[in-house]
Protein backbone atom coordinates (compact mmCIF):
# COMPACT_ATOMS: atom_id res chain seq x y z
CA UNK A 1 68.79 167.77 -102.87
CA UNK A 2 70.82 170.89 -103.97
CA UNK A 3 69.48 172.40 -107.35
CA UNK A 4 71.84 173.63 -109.29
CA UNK A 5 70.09 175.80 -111.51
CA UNK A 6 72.02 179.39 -111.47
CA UNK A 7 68.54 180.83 -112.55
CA UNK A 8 66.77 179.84 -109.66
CA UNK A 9 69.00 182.82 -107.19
CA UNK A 10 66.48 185.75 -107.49
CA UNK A 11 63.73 184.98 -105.22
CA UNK A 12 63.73 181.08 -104.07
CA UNK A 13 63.70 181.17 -100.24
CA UNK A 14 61.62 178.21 -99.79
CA UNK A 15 64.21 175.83 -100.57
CA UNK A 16 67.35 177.50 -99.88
CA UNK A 17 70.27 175.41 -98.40
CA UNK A 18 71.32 178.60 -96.56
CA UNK A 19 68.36 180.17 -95.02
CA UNK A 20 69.33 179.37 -91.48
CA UNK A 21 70.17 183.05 -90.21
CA UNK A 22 70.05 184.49 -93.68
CA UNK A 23 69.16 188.23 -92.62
CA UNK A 24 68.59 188.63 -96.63
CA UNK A 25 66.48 191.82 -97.65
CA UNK A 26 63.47 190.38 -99.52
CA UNK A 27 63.00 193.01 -101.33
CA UNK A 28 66.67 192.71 -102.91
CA UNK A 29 66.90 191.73 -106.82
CA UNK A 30 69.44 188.99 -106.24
CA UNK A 31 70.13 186.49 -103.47
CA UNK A 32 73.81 186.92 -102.33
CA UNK A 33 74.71 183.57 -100.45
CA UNK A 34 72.49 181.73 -103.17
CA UNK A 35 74.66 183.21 -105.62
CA UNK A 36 78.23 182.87 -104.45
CA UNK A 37 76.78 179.66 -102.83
CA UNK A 38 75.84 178.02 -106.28
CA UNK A 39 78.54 179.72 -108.60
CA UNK A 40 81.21 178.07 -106.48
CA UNK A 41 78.97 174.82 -107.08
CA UNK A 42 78.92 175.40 -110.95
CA UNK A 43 82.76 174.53 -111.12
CA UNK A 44 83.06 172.08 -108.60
CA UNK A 45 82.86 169.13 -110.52
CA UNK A 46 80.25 167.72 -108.31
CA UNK A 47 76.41 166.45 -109.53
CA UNK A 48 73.29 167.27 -108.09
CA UNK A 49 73.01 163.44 -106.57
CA UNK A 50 76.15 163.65 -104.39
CA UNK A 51 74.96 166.89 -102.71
CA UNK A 52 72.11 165.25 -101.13
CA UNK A 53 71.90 165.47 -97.14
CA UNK A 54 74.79 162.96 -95.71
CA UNK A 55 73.27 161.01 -92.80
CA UNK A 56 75.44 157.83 -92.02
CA UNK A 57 74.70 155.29 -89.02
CA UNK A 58 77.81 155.55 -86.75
CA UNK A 59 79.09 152.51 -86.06
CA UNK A 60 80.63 152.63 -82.64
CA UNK A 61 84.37 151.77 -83.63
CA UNK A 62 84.17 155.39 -85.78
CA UNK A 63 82.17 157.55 -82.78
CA UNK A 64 86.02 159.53 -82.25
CA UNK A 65 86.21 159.80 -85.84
CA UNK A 66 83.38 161.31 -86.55
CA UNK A 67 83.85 163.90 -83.42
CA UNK A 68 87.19 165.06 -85.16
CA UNK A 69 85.34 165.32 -88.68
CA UNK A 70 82.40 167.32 -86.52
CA UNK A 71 85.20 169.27 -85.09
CA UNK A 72 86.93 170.12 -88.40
CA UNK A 73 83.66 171.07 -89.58
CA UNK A 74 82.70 173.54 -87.04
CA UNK A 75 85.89 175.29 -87.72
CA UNK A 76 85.92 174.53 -91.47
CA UNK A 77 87.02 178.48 -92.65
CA UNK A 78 90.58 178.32 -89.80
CA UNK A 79 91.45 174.62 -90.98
CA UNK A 80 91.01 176.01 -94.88
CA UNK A 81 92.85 179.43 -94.59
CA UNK A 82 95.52 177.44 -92.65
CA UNK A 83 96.20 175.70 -95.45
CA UNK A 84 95.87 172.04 -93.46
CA UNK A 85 95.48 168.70 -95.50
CA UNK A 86 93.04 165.90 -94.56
CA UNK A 87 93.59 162.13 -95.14
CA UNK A 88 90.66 159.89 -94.94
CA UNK A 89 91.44 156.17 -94.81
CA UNK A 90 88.99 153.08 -94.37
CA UNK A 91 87.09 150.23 -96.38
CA UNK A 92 84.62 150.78 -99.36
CA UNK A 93 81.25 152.29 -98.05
CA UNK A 94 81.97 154.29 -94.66
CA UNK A 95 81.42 157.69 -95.98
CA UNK A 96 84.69 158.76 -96.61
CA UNK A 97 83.77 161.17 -99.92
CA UNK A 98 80.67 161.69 -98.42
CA UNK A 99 82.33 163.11 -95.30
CA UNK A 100 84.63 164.92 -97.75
CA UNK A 101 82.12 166.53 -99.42
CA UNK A 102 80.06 167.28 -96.33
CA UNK A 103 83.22 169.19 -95.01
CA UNK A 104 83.71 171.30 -98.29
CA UNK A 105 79.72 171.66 -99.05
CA UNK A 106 79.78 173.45 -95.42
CA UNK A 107 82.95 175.45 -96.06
CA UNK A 108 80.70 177.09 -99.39
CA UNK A 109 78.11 177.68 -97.13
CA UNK A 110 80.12 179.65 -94.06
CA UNK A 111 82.02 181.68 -97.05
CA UNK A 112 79.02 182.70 -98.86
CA UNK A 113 77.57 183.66 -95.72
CA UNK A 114 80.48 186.34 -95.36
CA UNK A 115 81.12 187.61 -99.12
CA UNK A 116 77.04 188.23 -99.78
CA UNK A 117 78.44 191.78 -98.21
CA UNK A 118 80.95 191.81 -101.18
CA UNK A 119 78.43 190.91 -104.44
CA UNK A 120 78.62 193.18 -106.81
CA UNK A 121 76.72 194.38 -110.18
CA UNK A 122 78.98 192.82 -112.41
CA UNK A 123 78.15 189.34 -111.47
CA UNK A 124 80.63 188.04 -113.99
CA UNK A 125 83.20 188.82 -111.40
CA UNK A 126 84.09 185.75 -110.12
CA UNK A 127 87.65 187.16 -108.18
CA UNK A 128 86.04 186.93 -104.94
CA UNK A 129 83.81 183.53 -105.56
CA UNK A 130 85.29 180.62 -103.09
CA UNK A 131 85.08 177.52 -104.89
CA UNK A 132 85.77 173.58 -104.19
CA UNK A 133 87.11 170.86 -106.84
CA UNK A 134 86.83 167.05 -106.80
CA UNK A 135 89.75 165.49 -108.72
CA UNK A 136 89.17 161.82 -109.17
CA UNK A 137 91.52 159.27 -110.45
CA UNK A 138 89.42 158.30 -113.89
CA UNK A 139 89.53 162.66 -114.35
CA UNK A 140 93.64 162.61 -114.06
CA UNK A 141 93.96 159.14 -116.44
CA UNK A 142 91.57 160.67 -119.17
CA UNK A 143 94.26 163.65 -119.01
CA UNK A 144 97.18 161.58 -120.20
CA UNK A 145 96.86 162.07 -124.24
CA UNK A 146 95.33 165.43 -124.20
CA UNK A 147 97.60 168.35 -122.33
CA UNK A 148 94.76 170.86 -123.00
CA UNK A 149 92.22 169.07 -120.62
CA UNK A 150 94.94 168.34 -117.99
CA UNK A 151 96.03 171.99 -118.04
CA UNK A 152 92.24 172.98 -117.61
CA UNK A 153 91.64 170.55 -114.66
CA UNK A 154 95.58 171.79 -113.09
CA UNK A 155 94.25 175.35 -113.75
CA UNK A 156 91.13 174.53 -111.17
CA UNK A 157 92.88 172.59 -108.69
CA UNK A 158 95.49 175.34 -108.26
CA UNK A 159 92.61 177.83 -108.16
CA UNK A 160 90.37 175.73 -105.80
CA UNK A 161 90.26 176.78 -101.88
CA UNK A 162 89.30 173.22 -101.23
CA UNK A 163 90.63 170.33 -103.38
CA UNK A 164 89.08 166.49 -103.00
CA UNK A 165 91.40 164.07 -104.15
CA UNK A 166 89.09 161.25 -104.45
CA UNK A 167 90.41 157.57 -104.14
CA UNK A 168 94.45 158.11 -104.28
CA UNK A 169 95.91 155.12 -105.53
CA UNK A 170 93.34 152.85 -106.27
CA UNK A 171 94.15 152.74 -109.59
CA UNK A 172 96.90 151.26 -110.93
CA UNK A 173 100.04 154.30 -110.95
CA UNK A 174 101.71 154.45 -114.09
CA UNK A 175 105.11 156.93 -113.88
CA UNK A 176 102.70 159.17 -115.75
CA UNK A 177 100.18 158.80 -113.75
CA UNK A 178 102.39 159.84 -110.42
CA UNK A 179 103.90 162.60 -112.48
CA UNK A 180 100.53 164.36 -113.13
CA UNK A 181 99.40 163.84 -109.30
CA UNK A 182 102.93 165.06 -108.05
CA UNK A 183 102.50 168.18 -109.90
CA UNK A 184 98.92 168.73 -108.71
CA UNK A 185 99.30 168.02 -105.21
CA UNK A 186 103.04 170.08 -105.39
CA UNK A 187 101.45 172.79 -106.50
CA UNK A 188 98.96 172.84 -103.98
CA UNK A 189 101.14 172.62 -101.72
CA UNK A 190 103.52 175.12 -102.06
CA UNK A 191 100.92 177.57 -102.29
CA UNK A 192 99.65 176.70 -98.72
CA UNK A 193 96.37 175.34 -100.06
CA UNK A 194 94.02 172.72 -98.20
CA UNK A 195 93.42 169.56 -100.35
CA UNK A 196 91.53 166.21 -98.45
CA UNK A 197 92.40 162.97 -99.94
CA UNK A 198 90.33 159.65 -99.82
CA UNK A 199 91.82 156.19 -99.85
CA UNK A 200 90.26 152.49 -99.46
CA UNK A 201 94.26 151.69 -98.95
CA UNK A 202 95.51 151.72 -95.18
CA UNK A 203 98.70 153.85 -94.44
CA UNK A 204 101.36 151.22 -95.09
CA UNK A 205 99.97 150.34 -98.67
CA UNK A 206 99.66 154.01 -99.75
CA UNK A 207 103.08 154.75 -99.30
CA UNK A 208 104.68 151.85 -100.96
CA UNK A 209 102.25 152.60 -104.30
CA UNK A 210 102.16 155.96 -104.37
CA UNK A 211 105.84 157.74 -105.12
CA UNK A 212 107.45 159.24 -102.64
CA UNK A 213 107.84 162.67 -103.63
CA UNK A 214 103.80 162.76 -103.56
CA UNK A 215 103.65 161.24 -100.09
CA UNK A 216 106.38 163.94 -98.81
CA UNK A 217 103.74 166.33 -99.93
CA UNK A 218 100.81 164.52 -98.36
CA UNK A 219 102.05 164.48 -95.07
CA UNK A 220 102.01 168.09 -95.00
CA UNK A 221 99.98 169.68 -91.87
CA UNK A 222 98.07 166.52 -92.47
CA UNK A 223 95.71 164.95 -90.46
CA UNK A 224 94.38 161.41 -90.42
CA UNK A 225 91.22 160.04 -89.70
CA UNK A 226 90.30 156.39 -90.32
CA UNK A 227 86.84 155.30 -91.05
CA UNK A 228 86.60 151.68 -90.21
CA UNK A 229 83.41 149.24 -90.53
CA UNK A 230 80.84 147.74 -93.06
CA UNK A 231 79.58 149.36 -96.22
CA UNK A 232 76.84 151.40 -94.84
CA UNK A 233 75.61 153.04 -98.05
CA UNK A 234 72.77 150.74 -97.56
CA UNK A 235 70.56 152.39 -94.86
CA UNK A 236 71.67 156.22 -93.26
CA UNK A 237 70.38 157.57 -90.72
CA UNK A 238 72.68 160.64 -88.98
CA UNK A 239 73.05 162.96 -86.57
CA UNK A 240 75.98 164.66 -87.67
């Protein structure tokens, strides 16, 4: 499991999620990919417990799907800076925000791997920290009496290299409620920004709850992938 605790940067190899081809100077006072690694963390919105390892059975109906997940992973930094947007459809329980996570939990890792060149003394600096953001439903309705918390959570989406939309439109939309995620997802989209959305709902469904303005937006440089099966959050066991 991932610790999150910021004080733990300055000389903790053993565990490291990122020692595989480090090339870190021992003798240095401060880890660099530790540090941009777990400062992006900080504001992610994600706990400890859903950072553990993800290591699903494949069932053999989602073998393809999990090839193009593989794929996007491998070339995690071009589908980000591209400013491409995943959708990932299928029952409760195949691995869907898992998968999501997976994808945006490697993305820290590559980017810290290429700014530990850039950290510098004032380690307040945050201008050149990449960071991820999980936006899920319950987050956007606790927004809709208090504008001060929904322009905090809008500030970090915008900001966000990698936004997870978690669960689109499995609660029930109110107008408000499609007016906050159309301004979100808008946003993110006119500034060219990746954003991967989860759904239990199949393609059809989706776009007859959702509005359409947000679906026009979706369906920008999107790709698809369907994750089909039984819940398998019993028993994982993965090679991917």
């Amino acid at each position: 499991m991932i610790n999150f605790k910021l004080s733990d940067i300055d000389n903790n190899c053993t565990n490291c999620p990122l020692k595989k081809d480090c090339g870190r100077d021992i003798g240095a006072d401060v880890c660099a990919r530790m540090f941009v690694f777990f400062r992006a963390l900080s504001v992610s919105n994600l706990s400890p417990s859903e950072c553990v390892p993800f290591n699903p059975i494949v069932a053999p109906e989602n073998i393809e799907s999990f090839r193009r997940l593989q794929n996007i992973s491998r070339n995690i930094y071009e589908f980000v800076s591209e400013g491409n947007n995943l959708l990932l459809m299928g029952p409760t329980g195949t691995g869907k925000t898992r998968s999501a996570i997976k994808l945006m939990l490697n993305y820290l890792a590559y980017m810290s791997k290429i700014k530990q060149s850039r950290l510098i003394k004032q380690y307040e600096d945050e201008t050149f920290i990449p960071t991820i953001y999980v936006l899920r439903a319950m987050d956007v309705y606790m927004t809709m009496l208090d504008m001060d918390k929904y322009k905090d959570i809008r500030r970090k989406v915008f900001d966000a290299d990698i936004v997870l939309i978690d669960d689109i439109g499995n609660k029930s939309m109110t107008d408000a409620m499609s007016a906050r995620y159309f301004d979100l997802i808008d946003a993110r989209n006119y500034s060219n920004k990746c954003t991967i959305y989860t759904s239990n709902l199949n393609g059809r469904d989706l776009n007859e709850l959702l509005d359409e303005r947000i679906t026009s937006r979706m369906h920008t440089r999107l790709t698809t992938i369907k994750l089909l099966g039984d819940d398998m959050r019993v028993e994982e066991q993965s090679k991917w």
